[in-house]
Protein backbone atom coordinates (compact mmCIF):
# COMPACT_ATOMS: atom_id res chain seq x y z
CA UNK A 1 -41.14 -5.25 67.80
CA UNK A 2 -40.25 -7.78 65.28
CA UNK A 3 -39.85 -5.86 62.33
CA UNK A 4 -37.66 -3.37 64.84
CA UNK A 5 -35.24 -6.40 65.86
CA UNK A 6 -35.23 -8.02 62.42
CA UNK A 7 -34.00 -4.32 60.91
CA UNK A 8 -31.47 -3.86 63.53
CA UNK A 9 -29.97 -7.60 62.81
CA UNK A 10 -29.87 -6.79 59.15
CA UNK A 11 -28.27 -3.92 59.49
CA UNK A 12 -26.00 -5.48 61.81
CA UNK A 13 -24.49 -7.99 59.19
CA UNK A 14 -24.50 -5.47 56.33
CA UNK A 15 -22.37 -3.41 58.78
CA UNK A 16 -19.85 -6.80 59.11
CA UNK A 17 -20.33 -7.94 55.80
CA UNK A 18 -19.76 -4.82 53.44
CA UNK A 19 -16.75 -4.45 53.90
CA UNK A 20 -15.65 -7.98 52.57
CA UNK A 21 -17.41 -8.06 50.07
CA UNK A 22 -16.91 -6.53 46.60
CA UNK A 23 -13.04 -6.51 46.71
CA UNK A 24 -11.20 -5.41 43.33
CA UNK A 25 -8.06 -7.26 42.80
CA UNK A 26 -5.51 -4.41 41.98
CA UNK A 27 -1.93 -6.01 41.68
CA UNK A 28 -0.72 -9.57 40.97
CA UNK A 29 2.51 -8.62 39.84
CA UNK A 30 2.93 -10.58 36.38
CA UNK A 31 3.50 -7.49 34.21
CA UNK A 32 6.80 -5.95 33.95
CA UNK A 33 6.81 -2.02 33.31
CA UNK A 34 10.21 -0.34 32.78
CA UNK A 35 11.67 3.14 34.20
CA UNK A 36 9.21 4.80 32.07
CA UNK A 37 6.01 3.38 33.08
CA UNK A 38 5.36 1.51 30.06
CA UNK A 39 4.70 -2.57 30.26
CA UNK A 40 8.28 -4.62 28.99
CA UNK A 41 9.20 -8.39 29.42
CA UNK A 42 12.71 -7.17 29.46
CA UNK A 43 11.60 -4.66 32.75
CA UNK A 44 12.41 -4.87 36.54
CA UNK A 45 9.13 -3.10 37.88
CA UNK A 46 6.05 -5.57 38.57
CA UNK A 47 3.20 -4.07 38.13
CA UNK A 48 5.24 -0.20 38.01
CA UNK A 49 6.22 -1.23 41.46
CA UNK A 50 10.27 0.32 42.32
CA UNK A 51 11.80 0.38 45.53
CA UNK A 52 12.96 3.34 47.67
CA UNK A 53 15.42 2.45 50.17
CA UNK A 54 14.26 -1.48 49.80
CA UNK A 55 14.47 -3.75 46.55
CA UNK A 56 12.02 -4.89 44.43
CA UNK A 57 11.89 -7.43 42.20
CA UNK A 58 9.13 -9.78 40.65
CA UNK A 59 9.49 -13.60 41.91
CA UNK A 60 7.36 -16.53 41.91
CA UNK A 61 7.73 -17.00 45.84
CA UNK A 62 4.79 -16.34 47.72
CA UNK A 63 2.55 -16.25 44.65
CA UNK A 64 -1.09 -16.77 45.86
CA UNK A 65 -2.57 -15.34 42.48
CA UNK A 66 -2.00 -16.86 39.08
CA UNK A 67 2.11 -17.47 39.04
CA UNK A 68 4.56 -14.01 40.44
CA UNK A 69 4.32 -11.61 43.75
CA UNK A 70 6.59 -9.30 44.23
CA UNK A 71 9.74 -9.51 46.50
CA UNK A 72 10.06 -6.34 49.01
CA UNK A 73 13.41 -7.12 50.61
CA UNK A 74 14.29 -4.19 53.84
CA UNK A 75 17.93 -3.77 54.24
CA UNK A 76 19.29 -3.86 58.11
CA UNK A 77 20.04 -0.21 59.08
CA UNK A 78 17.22 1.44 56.93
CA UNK A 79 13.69 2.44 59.11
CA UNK A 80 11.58 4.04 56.46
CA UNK A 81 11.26 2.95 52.64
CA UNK A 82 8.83 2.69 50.43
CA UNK A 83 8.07 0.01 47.23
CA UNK A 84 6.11 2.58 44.85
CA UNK A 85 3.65 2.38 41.24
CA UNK A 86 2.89 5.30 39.64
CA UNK A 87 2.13 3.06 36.63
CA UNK A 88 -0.90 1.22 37.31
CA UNK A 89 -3.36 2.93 38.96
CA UNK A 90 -6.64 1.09 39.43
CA UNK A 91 -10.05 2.42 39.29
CA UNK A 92 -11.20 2.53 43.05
CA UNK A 93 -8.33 3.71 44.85
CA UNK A 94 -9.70 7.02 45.58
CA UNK A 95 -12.74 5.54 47.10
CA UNK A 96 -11.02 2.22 49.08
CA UNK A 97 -11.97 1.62 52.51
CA UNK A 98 -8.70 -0.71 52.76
CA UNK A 99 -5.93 -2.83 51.40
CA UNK A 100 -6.18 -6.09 51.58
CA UNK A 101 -3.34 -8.42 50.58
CA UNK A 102 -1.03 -11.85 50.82
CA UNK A 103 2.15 -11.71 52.66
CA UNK A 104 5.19 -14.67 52.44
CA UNK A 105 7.74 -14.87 54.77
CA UNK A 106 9.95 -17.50 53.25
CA UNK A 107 12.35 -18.35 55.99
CA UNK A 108 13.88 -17.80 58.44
CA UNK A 109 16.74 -16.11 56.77
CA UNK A 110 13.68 -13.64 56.03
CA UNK A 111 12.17 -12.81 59.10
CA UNK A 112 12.97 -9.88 61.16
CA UNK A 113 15.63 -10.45 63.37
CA UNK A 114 15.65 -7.47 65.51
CA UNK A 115 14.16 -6.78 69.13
CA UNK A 116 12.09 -3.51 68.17
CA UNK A 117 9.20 -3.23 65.56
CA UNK A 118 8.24 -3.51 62.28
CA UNK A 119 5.25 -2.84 60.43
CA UNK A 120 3.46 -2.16 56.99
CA UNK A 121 1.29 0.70 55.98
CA UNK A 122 0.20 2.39 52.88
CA UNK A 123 0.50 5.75 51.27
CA UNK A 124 -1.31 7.48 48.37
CA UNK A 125 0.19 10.34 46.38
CA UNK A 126 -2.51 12.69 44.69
CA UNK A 127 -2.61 15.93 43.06
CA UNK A 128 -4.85 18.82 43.83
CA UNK A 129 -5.65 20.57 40.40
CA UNK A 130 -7.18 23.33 42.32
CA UNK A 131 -4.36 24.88 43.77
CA UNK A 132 -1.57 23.03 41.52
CA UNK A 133 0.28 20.80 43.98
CA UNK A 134 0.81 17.95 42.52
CA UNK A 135 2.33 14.67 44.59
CA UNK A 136 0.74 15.29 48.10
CA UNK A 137 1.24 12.71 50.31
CA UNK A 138 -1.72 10.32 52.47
CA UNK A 139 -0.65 7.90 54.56
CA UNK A 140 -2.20 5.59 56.96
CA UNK A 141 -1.90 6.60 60.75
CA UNK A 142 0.03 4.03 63.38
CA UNK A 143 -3.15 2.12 64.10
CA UNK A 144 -3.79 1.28 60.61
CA UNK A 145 -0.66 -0.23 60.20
CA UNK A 146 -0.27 -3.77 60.20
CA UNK A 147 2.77 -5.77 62.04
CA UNK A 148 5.38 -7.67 59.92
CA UNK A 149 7.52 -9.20 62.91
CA UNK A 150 6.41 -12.11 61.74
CA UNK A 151 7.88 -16.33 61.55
CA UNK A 152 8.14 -17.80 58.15
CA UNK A 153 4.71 -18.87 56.74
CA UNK A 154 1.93 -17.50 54.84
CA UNK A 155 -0.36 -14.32 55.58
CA UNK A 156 -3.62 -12.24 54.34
CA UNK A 157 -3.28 -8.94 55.85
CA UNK A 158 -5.85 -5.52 55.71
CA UNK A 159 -4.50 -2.01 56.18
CA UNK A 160 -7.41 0.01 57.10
CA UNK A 161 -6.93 3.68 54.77
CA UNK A 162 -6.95 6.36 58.05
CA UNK A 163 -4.77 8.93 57.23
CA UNK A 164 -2.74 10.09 60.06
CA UNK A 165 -5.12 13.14 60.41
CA UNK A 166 -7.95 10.75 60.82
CA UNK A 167 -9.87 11.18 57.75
CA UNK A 168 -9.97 8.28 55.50
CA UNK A 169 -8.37 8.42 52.34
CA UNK A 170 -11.71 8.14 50.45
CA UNK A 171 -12.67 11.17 52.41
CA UNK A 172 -9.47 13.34 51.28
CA UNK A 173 -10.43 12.61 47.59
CA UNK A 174 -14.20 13.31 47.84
CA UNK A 175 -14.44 17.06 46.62
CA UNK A 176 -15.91 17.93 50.03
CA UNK A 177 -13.49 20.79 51.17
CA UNK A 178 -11.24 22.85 48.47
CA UNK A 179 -7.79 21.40 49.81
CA UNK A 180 -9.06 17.92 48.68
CA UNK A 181 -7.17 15.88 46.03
CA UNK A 182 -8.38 15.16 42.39
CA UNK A 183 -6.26 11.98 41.19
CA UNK A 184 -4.39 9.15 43.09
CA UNK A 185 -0.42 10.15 41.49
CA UNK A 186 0.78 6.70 43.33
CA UNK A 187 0.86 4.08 45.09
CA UNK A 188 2.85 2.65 48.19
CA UNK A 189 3.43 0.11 50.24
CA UNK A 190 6.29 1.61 52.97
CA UNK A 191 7.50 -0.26 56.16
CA UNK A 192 8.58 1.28 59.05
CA UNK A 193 10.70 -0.74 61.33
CA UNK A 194 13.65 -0.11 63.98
CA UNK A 195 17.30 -0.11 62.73
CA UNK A 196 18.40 -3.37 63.72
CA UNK A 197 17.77 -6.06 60.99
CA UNK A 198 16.33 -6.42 57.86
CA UNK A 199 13.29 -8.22 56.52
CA UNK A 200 12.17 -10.07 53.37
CA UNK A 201 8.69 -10.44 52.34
CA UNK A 202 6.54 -11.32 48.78
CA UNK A 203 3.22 -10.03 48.25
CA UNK A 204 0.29 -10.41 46.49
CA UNK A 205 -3.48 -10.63 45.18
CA UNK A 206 -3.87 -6.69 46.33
CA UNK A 207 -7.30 -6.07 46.68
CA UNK A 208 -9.48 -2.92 46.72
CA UNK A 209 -11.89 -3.29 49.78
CA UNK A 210 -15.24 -0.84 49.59
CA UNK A 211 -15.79 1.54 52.27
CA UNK A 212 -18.98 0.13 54.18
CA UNK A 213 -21.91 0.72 52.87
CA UNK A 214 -24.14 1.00 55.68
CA UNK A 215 -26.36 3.63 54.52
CA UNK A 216 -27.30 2.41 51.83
CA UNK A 217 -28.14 -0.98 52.87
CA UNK A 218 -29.99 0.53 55.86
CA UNK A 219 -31.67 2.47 53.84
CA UNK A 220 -33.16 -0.53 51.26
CA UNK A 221 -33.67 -2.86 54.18
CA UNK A 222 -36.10 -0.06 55.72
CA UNK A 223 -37.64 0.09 52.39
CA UNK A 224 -38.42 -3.58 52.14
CA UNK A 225 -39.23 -4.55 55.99
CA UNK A 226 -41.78 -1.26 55.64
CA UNK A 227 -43.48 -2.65 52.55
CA UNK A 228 -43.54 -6.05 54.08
CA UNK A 229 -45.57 -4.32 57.40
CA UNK A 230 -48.30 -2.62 55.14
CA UNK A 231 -49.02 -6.23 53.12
């Protein structure tokens, strides 16, 4: 019995655990890229990051990692817009479990003003070689996004990747059915929000976090606890 109860409390933390640990920092925003995708000092684009329907701009406000995040400033009247890299693309994307991330609200001149909702989510852009479509879109369903009706101060937020046809997005890039996608194209942070005010925010130290790996901790855990029975 307790070799049974040991296993299942193992398990147990691996379950908790895996998925903190093992993040891959992906963006700190201290390189400039211009309009073409290639790194310049004399560029507007942290990290390849551009703005669509927002703007987007390095700054050293908010910086949690080494000296720049980048500003993602919401105009009032817009509900939907994106701040988008097709530039760098980090190894791991395709296989991320989340996005994990610092958020800045400087003041109050920056917070959301308004009386309905605003939030934060992610989408990937990928091409499917197989069937040449290229750009496809996967973004994270309403329960994965995180809220950004937030007071002035500091913030780590995680954006589970759930797709809004609840498959992950590690599961729509896994080769498992034809209509799967080959190659993260981009990626975006977009906010979604009601029409009524604007919002300000800096982020950084984006981090890759690991799907769980359950399995195969379960799996060497069993190994070990049923060597240690037979000894």
């Amino acid at each position: 019995m307790r070799y049974g109860l040991l296993l299942a409390v193992v398990v147990t933390v691996l379950t908790v655990c895996a998925g903190r640990a093992g993040a891959q920092l992906a963006y700190t925003y201290e390189t400039l890229y211009n309009a073409a995708g290639t790194p310049d000092p004399t560029g507007t684009r942290p990290d390849g990051f551009f703005g669509l329907g927002a703007a987007v701009t390095q700054s050293t406000i908010g910086a949690t990692h080494l000296t720049h995040s980048m500003k993602y400033a919401v105009p009032a009247g817009q509900t939907f817009v994106g701040a988008r890299t097709e530039s760098v693309l980090p190894a791991g994307l395709s296989t991320a479990g989340g996005i994990k991330f610092d958020l800045h609200i400087d003041s109050l001149a920056d917070e959301y003003p308004g009386a309905g909702f605003a939030r934060i989510g992610i989408t990937y852009f990928g091409h499917d070689f197989d069937s040449s479509q290229f750009g496809l879109q996967v973004q994270t369903n309403g329960a994965s996004e995180q809220n950004i009706d937030l007071a002035a101060g500091n913030y780590t937020l995680t954006i589970p990747l759930v797709a809004t046809d609840g498959q992950t997005f590690a599961q729509h890039f896994d080769n498992s059915e034809p209509a799967d996608l080959d190659a993260v194209s981009a990626f975006q942070f977009y906010v979604s929000k009601s029409g009524d005010g604007g919002v300000t925010m800096y982020i950084d130290n984006v981090q890759i976090v690991p799907e769980p790996a359950t399995l195969s901790g379960l799996a060497l855990v069993g190994l070990l606890l049923g060597r240690r029975r037979r000894i």
